[in-house]
Protein backbone atom coordinates (compact mmCIF):
# COMPACT_ATOMS: atom_id res chain seq x y z
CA UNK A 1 0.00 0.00 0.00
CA UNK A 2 1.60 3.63 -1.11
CA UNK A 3 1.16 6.44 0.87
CA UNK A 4 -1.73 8.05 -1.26
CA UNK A 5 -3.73 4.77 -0.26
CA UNK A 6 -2.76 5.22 3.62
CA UNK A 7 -4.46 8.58 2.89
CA UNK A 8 -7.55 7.77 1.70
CA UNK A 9 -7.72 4.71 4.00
CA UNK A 10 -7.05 7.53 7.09
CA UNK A 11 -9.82 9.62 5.26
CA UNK A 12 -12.16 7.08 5.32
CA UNK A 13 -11.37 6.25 8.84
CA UNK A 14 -11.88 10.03 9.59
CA UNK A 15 -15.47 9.93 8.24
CA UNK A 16 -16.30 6.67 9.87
CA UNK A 17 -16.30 8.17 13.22
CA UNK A 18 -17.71 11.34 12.00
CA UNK A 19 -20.64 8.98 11.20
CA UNK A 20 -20.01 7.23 14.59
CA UNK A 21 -20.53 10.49 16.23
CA UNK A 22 -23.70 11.54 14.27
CA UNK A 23 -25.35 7.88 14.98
CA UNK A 24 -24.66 8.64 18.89
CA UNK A 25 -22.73 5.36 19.02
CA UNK A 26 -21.36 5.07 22.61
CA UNK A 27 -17.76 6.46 23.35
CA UNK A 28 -16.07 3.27 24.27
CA UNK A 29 -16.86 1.74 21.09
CA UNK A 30 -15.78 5.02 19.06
CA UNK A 31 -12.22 4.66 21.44
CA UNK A 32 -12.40 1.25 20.40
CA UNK A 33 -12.58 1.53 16.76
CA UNK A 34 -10.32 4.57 16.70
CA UNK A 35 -7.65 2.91 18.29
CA UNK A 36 -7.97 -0.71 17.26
CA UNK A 37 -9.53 0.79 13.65
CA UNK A 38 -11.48 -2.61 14.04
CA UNK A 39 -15.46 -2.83 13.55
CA UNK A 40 -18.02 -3.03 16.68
CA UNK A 41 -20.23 -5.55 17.14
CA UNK A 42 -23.47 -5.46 18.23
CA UNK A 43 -26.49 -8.30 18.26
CA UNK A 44 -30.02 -7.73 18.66
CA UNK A 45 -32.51 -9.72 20.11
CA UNK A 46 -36.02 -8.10 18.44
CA UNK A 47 -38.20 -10.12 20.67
CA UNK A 48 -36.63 -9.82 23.73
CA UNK A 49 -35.53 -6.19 23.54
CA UNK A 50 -32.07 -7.08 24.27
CA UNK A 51 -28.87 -5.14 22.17
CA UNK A 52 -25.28 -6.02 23.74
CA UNK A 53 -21.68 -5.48 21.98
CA UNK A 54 -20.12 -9.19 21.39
CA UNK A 55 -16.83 -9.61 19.55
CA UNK A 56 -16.64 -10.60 16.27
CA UNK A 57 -16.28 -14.76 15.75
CA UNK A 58 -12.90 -15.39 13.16
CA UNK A 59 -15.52 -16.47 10.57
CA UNK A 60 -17.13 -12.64 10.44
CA UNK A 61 -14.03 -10.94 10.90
CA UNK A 62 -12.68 -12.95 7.64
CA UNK A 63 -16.59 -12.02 5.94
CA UNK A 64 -16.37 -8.26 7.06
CA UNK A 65 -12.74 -8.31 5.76
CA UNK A 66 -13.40 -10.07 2.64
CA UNK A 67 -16.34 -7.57 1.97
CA UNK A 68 -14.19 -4.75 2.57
CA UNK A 69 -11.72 -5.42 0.33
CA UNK A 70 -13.91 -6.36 -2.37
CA UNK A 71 -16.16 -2.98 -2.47
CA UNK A 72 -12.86 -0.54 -1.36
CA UNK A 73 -14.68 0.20 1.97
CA UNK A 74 -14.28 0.12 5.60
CA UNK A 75 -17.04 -1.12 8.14
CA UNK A 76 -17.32 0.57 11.39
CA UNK A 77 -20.13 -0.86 12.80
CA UNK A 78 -21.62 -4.36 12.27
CA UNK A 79 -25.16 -5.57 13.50
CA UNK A 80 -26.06 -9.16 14.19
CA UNK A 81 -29.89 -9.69 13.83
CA UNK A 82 -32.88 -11.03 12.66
CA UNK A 83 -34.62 -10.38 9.49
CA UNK A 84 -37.97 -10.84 8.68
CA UNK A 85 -39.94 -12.55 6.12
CA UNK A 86 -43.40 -11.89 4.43
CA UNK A 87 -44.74 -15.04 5.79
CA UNK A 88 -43.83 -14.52 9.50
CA UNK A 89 -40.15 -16.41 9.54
CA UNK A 90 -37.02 -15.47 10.41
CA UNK A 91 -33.39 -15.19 8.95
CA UNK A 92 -30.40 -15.09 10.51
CA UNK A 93 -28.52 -11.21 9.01
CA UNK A 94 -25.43 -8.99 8.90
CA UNK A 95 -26.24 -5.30 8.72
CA UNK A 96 -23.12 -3.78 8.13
CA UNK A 97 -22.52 -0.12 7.98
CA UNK A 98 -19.79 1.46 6.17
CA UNK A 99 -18.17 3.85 4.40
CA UNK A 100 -16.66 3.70 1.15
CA UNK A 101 -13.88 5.40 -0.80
CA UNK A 102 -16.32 7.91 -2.81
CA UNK A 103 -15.93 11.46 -0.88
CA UNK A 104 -18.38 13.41 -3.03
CA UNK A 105 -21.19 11.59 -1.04
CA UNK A 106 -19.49 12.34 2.38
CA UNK A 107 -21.62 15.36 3.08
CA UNK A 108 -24.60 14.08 1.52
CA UNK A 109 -24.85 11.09 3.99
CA UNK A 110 -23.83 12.74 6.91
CA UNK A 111 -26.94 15.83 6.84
CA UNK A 112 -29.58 14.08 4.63
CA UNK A 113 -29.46 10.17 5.54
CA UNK A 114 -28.38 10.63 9.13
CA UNK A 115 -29.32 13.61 10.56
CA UNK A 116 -32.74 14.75 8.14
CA UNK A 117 -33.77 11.30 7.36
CA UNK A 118 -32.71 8.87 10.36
CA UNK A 119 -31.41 6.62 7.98
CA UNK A 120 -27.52 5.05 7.61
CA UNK A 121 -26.05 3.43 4.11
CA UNK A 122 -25.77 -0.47 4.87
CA UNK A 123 -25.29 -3.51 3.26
CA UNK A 124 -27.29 -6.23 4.73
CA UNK A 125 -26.01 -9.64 4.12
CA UNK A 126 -28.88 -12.75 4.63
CA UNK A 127 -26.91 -15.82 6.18
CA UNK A 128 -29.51 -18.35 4.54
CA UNK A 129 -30.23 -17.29 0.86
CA UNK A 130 -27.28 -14.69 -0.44
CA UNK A 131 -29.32 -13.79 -3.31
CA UNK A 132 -31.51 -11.43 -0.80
CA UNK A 133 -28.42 -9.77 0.30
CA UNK A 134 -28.68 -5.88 -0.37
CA UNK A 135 -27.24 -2.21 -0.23
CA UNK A 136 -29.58 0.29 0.84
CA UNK A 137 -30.37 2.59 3.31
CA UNK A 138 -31.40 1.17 6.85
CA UNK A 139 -33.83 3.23 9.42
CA UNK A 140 -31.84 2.74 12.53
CA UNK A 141 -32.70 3.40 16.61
CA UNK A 142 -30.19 4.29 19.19
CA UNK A 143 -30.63 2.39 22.35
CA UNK A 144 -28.15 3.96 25.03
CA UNK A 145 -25.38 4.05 22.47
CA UNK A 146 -26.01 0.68 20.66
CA UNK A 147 -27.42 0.63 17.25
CA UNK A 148 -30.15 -1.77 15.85
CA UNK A 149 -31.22 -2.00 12.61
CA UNK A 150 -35.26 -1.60 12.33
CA UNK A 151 -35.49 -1.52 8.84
């Protein structure tokens, strides 16, 4: 890597907890991902009401990395959840927020997705059928720091 890639990559870092800051994600885990420049972690429990920070197994680390280096992009924040289908069931899904090397949308995310719109570019990966996983735009809720994915 040359030093105008450790620039960018520092960039994106920069705007990841920007975004970290506007989400209201808890201090620790901006400290955390500052220093260690590692994603957080979090899995929900929908039906129980339950949202706690876990660390990552080696099998997402390697899928979050593997992702990353694929779409030029870092995660900064990865939620373990639920989905759910039309007909009432469940799948097992990765919402994974991140930014990406194209700066001209910096702004644009920041005051209309986060802070007009309560919303936060994703990419949600389904576990069980891959062909349903998507980029989009997820509506998100803040739970003392913790994010959850309520799309």
């Amino acid at each position: 890597m040359n030093n105008a890639d450790n620039l960018k990559k520092d960039y994106i870092y920069k705007e990841a907890i920007e975004r970290m800051e506007l989400l209201g994600i808890n201090n620790e885990h901006r400290r955390l991902f500052t220093t260690n420049k590692k994603f957080i972690k979090t899995a929900v429990d929908h039906d129980k009401k339950i949202i706690r920070k876990m660390e990552a197994t080696y099998e997402e680390t390697q899928m979050v990395q593997k992702w990353e280096k694929e779409n030029n992009s870092i995660v900064y924040y990865l939620i373990q959840d639920n989905g759910l289908w039309p007909d009432g069931c469940t799948f097992l899904r990765y919402t994974l927020l991140y930014v990406d090397a194209c700066t001209k949308d910096y702004k644009m995310v920041k005051e209309d997705c986060i802070l007009k719109y309560g919303t936060v570019p994703a990419y949600i990966i389904n576990i069980e059928d891959s062909r349903y996983s998507e980029y989009g735009e997820i509506l998100f809720m803040n739970v003392n720091g913790f994010l959850a994915n309520i799309s």
